[in-house]
N, C-alpha and C. Protein backbone atom coordinates (compact mmCIF):
# COMPACT_ATOMS: atom_id res chain seq x y z
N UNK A 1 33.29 10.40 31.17
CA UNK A 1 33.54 11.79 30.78
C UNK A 1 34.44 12.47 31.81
N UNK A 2 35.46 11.86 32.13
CA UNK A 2 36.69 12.10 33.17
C UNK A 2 37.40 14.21 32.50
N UNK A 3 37.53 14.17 31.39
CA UNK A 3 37.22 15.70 30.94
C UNK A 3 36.13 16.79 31.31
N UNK A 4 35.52 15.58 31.36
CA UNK A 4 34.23 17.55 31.66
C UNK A 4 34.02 17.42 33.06
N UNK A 5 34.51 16.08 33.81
CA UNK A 5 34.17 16.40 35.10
C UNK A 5 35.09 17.10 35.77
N UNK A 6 36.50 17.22 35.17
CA UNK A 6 37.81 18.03 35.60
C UNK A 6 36.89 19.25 35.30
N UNK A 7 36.66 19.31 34.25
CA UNK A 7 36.49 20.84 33.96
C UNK A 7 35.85 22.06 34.83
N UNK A 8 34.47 21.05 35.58
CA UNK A 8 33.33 21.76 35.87
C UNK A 8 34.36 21.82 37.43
N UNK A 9 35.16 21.11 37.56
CA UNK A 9 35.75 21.48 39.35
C UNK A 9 36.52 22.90 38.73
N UNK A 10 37.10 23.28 37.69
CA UNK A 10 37.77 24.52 37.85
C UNK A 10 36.16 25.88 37.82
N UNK A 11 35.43 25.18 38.05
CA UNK A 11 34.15 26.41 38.43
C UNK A 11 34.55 26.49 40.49
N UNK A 12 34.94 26.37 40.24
CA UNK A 12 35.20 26.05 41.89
C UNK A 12 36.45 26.96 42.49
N UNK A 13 37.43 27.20 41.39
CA UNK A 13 38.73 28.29 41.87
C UNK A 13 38.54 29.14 40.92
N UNK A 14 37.76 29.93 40.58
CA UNK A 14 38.31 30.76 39.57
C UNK A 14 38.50 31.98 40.31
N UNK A 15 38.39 31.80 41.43
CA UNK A 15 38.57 33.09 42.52
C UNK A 15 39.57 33.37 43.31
N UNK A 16 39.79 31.64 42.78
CA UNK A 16 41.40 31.85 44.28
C UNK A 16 42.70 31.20 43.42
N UNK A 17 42.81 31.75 41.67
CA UNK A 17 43.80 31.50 40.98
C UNK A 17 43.90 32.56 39.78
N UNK A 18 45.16 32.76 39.83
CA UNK A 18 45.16 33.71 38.35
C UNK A 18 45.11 33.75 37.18
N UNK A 19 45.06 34.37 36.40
CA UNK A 19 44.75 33.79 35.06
C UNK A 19 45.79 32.89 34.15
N UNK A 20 46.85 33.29 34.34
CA UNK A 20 48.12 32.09 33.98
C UNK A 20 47.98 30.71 34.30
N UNK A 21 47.21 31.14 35.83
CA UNK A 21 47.44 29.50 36.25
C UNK A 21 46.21 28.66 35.61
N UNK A 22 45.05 29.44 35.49
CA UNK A 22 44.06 29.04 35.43
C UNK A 22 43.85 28.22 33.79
N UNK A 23 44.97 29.23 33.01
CA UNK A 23 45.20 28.80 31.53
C UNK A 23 45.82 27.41 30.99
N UNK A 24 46.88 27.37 32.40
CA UNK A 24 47.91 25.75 32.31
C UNK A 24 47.12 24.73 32.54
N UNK A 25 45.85 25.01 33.86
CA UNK A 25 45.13 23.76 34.42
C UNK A 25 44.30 23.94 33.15
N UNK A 26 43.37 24.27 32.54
CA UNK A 26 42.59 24.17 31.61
C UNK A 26 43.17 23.15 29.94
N UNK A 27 44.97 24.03 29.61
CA UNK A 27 44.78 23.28 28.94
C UNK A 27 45.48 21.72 29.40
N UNK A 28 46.10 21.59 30.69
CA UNK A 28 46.25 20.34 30.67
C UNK A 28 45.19 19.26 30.79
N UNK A 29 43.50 19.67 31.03
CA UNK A 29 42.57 18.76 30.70
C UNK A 29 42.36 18.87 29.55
N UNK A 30 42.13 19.78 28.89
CA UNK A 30 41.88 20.06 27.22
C UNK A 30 43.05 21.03 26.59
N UNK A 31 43.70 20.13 25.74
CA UNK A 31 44.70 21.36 24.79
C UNK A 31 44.14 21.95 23.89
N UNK A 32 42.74 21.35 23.68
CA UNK A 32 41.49 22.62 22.73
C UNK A 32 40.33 22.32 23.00
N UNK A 33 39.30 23.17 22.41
CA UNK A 33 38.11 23.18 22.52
C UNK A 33 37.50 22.38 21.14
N UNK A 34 36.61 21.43 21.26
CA UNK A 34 35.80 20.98 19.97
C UNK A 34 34.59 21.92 19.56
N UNK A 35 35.08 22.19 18.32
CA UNK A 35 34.11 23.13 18.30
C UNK A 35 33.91 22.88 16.31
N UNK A 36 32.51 23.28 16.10
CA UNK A 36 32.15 23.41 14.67
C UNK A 36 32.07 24.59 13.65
N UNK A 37 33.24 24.10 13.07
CA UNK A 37 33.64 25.05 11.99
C UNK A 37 33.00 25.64 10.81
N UNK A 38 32.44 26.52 10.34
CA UNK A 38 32.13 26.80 9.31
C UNK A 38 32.95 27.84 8.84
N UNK A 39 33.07 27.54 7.24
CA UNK A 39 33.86 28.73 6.07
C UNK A 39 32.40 29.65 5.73
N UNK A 40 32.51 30.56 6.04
CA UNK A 40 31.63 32.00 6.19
C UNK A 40 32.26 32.76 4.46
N UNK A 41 31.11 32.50 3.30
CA UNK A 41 32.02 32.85 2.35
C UNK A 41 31.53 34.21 1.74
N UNK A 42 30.51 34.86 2.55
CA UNK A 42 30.02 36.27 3.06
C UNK A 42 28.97 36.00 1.38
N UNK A 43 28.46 34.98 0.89
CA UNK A 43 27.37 35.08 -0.57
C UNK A 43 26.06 35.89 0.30
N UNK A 44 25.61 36.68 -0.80
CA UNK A 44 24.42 37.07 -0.34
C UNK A 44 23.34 36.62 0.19
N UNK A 45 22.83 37.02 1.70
CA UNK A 45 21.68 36.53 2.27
C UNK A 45 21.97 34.92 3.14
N UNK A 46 23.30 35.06 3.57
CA UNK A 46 24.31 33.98 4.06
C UNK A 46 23.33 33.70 5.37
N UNK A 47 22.76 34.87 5.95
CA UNK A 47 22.22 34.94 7.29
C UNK A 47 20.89 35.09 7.46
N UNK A 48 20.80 34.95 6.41
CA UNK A 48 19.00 34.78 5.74
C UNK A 48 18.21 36.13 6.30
N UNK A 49 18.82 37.44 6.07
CA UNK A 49 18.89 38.58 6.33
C UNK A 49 17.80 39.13 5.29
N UNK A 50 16.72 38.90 5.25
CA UNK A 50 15.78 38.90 4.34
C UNK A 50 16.08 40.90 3.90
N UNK A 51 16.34 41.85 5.02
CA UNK A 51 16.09 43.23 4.52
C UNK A 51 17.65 43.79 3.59
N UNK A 52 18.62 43.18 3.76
CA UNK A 52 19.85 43.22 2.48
C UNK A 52 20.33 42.04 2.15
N UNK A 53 20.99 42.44 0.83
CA UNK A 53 21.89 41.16 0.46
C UNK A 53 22.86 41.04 0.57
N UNK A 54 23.48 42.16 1.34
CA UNK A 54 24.68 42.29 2.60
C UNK A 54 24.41 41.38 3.56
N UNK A 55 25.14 40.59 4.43
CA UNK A 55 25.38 40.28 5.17
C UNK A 55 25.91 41.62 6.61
N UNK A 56 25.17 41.41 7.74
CA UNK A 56 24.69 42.37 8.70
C UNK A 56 25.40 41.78 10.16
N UNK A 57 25.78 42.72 10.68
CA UNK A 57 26.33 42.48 12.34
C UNK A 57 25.57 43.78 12.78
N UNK A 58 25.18 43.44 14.40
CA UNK A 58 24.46 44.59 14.72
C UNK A 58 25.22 44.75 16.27
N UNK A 59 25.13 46.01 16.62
CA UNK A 59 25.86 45.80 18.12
C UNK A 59 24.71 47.04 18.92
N UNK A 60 24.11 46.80 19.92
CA UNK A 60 23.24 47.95 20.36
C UNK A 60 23.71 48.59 21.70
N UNK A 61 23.84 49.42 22.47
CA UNK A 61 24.00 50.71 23.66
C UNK A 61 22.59 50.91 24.01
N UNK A 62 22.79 50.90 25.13
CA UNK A 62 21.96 51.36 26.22
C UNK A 62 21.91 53.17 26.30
N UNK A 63 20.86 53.70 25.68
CA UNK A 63 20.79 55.19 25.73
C UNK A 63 20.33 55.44 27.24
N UNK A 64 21.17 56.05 28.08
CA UNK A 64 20.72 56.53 29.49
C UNK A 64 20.93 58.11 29.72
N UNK A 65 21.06 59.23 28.82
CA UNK A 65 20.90 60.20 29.19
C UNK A 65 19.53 60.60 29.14
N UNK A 66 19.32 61.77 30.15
CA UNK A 66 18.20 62.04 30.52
C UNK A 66 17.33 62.58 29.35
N UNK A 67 17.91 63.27 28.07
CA UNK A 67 17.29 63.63 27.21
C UNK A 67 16.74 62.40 26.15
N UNK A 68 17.04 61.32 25.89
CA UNK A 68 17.08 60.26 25.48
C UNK A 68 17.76 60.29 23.92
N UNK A 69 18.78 61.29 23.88
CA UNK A 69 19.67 61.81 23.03
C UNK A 69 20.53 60.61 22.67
N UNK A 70 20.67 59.98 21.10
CA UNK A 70 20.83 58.86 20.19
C UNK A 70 22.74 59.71 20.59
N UNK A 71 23.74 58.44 20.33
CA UNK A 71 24.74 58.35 20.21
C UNK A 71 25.00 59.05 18.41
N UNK A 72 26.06 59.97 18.81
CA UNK A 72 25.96 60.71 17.56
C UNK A 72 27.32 60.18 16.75
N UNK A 73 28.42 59.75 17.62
CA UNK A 73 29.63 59.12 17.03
C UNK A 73 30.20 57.91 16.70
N UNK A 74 30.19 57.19 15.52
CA UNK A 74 30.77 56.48 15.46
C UNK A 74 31.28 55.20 16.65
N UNK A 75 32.10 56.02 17.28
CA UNK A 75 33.25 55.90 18.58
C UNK A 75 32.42 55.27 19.57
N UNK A 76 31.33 55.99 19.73
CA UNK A 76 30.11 55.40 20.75
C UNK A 76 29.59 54.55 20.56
N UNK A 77 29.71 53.70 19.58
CA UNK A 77 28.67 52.18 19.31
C UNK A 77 29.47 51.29 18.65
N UNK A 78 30.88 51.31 18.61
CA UNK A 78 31.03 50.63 18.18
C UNK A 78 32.68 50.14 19.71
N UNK A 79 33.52 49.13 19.12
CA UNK A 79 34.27 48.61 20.75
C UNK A 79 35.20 49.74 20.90
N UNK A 80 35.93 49.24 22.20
CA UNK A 80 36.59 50.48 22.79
C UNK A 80 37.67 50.51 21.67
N UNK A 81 38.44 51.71 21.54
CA UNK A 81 39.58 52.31 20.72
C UNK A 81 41.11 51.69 21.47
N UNK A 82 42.24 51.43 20.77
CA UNK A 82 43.19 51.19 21.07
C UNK A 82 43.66 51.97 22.46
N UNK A 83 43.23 53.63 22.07
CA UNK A 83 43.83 54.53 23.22
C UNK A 83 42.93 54.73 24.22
N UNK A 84 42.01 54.26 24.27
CA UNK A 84 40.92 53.83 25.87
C UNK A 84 41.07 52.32 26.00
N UNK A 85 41.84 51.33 25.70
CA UNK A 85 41.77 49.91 26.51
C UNK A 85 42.65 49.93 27.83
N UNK A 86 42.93 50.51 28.23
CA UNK A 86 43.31 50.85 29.50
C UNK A 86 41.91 51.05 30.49
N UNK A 87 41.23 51.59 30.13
CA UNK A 87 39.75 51.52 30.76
C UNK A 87 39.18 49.71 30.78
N UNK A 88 39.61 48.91 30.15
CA UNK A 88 38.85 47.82 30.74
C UNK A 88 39.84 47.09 31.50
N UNK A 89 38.96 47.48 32.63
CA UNK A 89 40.38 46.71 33.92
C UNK A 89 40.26 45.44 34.47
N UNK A 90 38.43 44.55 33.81
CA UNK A 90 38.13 43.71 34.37
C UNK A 90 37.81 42.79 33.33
N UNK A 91 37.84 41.35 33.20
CA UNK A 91 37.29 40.22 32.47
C UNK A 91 35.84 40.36 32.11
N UNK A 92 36.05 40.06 30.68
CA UNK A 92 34.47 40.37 30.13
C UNK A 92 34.44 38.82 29.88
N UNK A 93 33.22 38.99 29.26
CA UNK A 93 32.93 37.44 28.58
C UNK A 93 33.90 36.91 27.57
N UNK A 94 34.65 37.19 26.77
CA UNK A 94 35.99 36.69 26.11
C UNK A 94 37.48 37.44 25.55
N UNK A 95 37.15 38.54 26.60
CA UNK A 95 38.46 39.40 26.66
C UNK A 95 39.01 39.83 28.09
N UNK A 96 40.43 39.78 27.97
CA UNK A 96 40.83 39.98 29.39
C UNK A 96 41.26 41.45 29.29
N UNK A 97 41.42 42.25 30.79
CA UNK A 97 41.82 43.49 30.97
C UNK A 97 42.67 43.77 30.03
N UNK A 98 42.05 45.34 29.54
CA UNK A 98 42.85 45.87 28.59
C UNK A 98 43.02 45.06 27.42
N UNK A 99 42.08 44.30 26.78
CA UNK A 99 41.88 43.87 25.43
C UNK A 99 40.39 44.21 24.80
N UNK A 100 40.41 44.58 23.92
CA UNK A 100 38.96 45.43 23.36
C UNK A 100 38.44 44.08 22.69
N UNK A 101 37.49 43.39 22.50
CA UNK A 101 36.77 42.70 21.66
C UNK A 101 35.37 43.41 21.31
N UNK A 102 34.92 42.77 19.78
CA UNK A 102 33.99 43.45 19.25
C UNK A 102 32.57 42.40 19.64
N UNK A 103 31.90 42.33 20.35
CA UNK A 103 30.79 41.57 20.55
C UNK A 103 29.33 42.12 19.30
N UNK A 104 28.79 41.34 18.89
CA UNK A 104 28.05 41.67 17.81
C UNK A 104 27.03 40.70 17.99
N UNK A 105 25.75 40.62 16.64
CA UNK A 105 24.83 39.78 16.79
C UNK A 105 24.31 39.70 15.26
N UNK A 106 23.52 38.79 14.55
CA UNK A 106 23.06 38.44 12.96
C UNK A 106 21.95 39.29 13.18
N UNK A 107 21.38 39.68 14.52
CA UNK A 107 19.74 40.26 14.34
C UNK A 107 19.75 41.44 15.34
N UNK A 108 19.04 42.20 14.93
CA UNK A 108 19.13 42.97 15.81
C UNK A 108 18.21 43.21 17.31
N UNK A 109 17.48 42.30 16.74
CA UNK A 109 16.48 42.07 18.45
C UNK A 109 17.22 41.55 19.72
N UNK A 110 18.63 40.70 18.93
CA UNK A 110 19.12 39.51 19.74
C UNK A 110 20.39 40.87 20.38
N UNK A 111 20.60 41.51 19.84
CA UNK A 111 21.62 42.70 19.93
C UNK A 111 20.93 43.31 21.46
N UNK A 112 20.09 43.69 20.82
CA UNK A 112 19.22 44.20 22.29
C UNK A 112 19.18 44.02 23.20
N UNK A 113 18.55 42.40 23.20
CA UNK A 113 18.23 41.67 24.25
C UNK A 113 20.00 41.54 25.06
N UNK A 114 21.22 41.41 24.32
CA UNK A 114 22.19 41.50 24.77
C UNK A 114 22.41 42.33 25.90
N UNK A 115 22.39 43.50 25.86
CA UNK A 115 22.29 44.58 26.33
C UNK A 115 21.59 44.96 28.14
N UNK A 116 20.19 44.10 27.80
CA UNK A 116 19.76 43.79 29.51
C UNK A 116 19.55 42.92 29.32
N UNK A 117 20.21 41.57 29.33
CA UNK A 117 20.06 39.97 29.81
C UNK A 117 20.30 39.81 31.21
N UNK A 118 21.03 40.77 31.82
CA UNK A 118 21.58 40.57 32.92
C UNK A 118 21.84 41.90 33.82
N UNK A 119 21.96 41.75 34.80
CA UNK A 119 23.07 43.01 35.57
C UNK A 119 21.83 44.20 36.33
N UNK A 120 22.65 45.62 35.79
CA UNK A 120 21.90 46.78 36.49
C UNK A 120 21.12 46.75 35.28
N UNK A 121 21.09 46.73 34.17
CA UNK A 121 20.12 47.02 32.66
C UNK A 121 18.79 46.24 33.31
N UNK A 122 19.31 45.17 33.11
CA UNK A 122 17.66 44.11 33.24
C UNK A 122 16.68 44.59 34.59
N UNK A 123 17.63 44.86 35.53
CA UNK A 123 16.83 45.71 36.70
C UNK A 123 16.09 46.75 36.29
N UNK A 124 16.62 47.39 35.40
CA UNK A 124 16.53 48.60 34.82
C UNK A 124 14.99 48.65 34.25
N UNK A 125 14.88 47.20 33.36
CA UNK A 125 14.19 47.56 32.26
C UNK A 125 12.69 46.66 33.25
N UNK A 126 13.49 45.99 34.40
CA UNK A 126 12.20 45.79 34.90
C UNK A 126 11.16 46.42 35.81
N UNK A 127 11.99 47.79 36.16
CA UNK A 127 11.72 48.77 36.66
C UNK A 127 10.92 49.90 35.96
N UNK A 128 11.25 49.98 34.53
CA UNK A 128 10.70 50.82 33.97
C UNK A 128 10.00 50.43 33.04
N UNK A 129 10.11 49.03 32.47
CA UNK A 129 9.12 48.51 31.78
C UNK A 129 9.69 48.99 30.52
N UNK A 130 10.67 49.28 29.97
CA UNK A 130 10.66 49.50 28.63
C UNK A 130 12.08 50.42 28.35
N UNK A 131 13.02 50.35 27.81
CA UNK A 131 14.26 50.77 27.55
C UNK A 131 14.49 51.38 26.04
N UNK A 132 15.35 52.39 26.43
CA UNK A 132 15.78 53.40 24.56
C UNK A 132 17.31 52.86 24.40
N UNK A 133 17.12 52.25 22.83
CA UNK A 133 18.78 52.01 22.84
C UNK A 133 19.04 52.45 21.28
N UNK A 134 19.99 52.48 21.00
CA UNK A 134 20.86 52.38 19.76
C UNK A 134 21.22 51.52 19.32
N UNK A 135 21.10 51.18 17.74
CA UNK A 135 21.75 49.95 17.44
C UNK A 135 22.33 50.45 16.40
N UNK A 136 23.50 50.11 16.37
CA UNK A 136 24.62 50.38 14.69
C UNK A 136 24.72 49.43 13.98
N UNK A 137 25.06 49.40 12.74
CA UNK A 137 25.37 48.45 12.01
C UNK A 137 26.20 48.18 11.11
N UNK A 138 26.89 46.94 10.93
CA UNK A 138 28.10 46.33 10.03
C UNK A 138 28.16 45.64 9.01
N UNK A 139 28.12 46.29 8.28
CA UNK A 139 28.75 45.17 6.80
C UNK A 139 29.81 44.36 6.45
N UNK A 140 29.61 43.32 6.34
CA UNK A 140 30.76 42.11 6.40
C UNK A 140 30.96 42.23 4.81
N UNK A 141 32.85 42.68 4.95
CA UNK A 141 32.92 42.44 3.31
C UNK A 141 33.84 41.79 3.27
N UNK A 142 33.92 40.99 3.48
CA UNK A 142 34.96 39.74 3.18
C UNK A 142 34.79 38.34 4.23
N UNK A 143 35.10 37.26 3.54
CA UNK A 143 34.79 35.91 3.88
C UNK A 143 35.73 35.59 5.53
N UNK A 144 35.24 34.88 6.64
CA UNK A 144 35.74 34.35 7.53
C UNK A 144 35.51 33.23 7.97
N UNK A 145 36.13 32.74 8.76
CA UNK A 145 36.03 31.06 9.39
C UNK A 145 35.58 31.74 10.58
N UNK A 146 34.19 30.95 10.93
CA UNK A 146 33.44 30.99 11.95
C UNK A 146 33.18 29.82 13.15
N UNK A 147 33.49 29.87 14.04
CA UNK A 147 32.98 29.03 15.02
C UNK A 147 31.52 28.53 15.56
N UNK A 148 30.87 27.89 15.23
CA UNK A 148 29.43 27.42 15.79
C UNK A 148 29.81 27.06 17.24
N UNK A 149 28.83 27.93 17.57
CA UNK A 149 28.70 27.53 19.48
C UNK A 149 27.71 27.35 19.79
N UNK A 150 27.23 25.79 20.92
CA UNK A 150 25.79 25.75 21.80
C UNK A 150 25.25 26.77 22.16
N UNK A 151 24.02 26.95 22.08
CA UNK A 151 22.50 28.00 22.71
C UNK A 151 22.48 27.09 23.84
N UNK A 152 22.66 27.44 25.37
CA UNK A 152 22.54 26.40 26.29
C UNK A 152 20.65 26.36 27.15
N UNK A 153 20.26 25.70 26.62
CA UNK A 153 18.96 25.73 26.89
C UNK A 153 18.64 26.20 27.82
N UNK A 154 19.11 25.67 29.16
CA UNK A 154 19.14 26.54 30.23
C UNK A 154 18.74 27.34 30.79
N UNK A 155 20.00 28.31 30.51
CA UNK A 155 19.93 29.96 30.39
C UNK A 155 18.73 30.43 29.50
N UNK A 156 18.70 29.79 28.25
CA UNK A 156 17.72 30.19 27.36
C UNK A 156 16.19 30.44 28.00
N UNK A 157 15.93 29.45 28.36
CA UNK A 157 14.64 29.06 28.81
C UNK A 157 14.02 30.14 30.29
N UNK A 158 15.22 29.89 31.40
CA UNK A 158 15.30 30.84 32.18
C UNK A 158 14.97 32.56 31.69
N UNK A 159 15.67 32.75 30.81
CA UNK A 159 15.83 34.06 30.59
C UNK A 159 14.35 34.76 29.66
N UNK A 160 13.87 33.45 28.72
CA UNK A 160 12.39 33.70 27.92
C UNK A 160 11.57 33.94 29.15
N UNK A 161 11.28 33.38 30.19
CA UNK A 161 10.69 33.05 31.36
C UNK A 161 10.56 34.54 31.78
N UNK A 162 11.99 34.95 32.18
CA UNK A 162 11.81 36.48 32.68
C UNK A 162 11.66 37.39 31.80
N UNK A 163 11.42 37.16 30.50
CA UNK A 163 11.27 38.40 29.92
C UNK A 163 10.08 38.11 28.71
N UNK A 164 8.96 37.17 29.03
CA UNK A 164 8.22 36.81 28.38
C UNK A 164 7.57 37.68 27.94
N UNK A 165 6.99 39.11 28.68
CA UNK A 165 6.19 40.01 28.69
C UNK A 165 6.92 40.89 26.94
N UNK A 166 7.76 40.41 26.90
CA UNK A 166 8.15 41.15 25.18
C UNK A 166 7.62 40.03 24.04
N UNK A 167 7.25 39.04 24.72
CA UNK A 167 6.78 38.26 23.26
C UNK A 167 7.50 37.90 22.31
N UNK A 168 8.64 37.38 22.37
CA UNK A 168 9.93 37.25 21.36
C UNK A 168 9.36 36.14 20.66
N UNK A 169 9.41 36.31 18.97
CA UNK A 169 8.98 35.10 18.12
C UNK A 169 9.62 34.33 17.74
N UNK A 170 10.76 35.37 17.39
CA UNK A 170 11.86 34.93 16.31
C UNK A 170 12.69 33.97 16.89
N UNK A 171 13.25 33.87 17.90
CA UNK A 171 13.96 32.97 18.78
C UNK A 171 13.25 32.78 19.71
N UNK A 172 12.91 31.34 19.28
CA UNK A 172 12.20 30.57 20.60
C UNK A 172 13.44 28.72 20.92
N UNK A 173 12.81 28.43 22.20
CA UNK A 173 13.52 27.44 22.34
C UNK A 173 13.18 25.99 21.31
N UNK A 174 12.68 25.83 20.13
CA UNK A 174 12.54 25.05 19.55
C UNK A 174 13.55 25.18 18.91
N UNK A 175 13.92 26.71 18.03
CA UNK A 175 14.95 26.88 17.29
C UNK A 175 16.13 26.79 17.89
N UNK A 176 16.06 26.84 19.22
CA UNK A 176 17.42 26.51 19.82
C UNK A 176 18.26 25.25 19.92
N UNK A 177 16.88 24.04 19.92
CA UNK A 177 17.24 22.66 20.04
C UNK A 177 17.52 22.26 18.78
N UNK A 178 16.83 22.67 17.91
CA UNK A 178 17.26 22.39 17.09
C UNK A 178 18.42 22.86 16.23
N UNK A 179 19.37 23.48 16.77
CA UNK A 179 20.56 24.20 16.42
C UNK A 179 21.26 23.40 17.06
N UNK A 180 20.94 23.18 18.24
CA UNK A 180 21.84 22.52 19.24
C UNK A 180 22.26 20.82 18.54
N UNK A 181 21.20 20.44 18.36
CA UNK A 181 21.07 19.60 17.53
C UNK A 181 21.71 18.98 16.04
N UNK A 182 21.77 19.92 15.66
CA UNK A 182 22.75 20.12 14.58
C UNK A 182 23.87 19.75 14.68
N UNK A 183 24.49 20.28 15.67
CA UNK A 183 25.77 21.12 15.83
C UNK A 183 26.51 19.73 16.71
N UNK A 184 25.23 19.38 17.57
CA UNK A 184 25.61 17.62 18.19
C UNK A 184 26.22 16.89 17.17
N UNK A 185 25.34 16.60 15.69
CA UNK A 185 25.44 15.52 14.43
C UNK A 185 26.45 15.81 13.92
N UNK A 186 27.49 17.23 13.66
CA UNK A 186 28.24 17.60 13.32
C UNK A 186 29.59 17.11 14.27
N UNK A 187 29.62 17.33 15.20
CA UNK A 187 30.60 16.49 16.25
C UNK A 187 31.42 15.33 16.28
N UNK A 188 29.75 14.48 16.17
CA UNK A 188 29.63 12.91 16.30
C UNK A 188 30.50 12.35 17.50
N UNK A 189 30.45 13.19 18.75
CA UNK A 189 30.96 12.64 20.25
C UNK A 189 29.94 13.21 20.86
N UNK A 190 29.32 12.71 21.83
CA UNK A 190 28.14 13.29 23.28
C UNK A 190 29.47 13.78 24.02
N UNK A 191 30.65 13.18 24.36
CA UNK A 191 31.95 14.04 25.26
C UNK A 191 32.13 15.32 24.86
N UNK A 192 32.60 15.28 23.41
CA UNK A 192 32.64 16.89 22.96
C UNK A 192 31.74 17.62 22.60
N UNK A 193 30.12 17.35 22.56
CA UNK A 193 29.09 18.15 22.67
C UNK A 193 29.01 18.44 23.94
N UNK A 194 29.07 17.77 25.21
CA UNK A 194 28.99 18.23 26.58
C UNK A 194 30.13 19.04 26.85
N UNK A 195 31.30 19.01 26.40
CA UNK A 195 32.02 20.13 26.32
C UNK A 195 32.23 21.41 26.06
N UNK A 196 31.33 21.32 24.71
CA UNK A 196 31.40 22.28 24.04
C UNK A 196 30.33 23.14 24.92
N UNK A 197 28.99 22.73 25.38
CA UNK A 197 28.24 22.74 26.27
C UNK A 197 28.61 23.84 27.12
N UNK A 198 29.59 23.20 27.91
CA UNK A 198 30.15 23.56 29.11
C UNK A 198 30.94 25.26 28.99
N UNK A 199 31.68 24.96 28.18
CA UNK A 199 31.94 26.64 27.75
C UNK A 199 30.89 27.79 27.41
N UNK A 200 29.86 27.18 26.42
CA UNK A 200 28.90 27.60 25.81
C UNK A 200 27.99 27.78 26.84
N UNK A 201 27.48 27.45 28.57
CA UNK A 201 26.76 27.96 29.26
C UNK A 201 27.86 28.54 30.17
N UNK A 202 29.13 28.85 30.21
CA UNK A 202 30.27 29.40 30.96
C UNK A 202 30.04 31.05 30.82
N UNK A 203 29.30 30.90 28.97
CA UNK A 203 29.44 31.96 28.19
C UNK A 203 28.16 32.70 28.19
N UNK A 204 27.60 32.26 28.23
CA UNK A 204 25.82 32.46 28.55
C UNK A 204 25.50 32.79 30.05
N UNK A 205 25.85 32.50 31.13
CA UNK A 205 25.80 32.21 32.56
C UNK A 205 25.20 34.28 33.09
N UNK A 206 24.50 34.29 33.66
CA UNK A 206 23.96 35.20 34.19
C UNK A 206 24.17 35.74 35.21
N UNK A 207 24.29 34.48 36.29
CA UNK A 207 24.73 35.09 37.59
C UNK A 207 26.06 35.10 37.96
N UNK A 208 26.71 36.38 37.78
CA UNK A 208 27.93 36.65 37.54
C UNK A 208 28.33 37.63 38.85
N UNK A 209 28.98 37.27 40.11
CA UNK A 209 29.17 38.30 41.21
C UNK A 209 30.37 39.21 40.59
N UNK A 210 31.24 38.72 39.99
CA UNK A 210 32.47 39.15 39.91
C UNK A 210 33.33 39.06 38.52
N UNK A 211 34.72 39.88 38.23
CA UNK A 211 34.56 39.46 36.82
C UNK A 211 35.15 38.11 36.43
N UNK A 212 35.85 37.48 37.53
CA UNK A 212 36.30 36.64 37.45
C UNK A 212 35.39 35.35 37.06
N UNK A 213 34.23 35.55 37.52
CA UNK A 213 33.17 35.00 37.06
C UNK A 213 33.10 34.75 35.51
């Protein structure tokens, strides 16, 4: 697996190279990512969304004013606007400075949990034992090609661990392996499942000092 072992050494500069460069070395080990495709043809209950026969994206905010006053606009829950991407000056999880991406979720618990998985939030919520948020919601009206990506057990497991005290049912690590699992048979390479892997806990990864991270 001469590929993924290149790969995991560029965890090693991502601090002391820029993003151009970092783009050439990447794709000269990989000119793509293997990844599992599905045609998303938006039929009712696609997401086994038992409360519509819409198909649902959920995205949730962290309510931190002192009144615990719900986001009243639009504008506020959903990604940044063309004329504020100048405000993101730093690398998120799959957008670079000054590019808005829409991060979303099929459920809305998992929306949540988004929200303090990590950072000052999760401090937050372990401090206070319990957090007010907002969640909005999206109707998918029209069909897309979707990417299937690894649940990296990992992180998974780690993160149930610290936040067991909520009792999460719905996603547990059985359903994870067995997704993971899937998504292996679909492949039919252990190289490009460990690959795919590799991005997929790149993407998941928690301990993040910096954005380069």
């Amino acid at each position: 697996m001469d590929r993924l072992s290149d790969l995991v050494k560029t965890r090693e500069i991502l601090n002391t190279v820029d993003y151009n460069t970092l783009t050439r070395i990447l794709n000269a080990y990989l000119p793509s990512v293997p990844i599992s495709v599905i045609d998303f043809d938006n039929r009712p209950h696609a997401f086994n969304q038992t409360s519509s026969r819409s198909n649902l994206l959920y995205r949730a905010r962290l309510i931190t004013n002192k009144d615990n006053k719900s986001f009243e606009k639009y504008e506020e829950l959903t990604y940044i606007s063309e004329g504020n991407r100048h405000k993101i000056t730093e690398f998120g999880r799959v957008n670079k400075p000054g590019e808005s991406i829409f991060y979303a979720s099929t459920e809305p618990v998992v929306a949540c949990i988004e929200t303090f998985s990590r950072g000052a939030n999760f401090n937050l919520l372990k401090e206070q034992k319990s957090l007010l948020l907002n969640v909005g919601t999206w109707k998918i009206e029209k069909p897309m090609s979707l990417a299937r990506m690894i649940s990296p057990e990992k992180y998974f497991e780690k993160f149930i661990e610290e936040v067991k005290s909520l009792n999460l049912k719905k996603v547990t690590i059985e359903v994870v392996r067995k997704q993971n699992e899937e998504i292996r048979k679909l492949l039919r390479d252990e190289e490009e499942f460990r690959i795919l892997e590799f991005f997929s806990e790149e993407f998941a990864k928690t301990e993040i000092k910096n954005h380069n991270d």
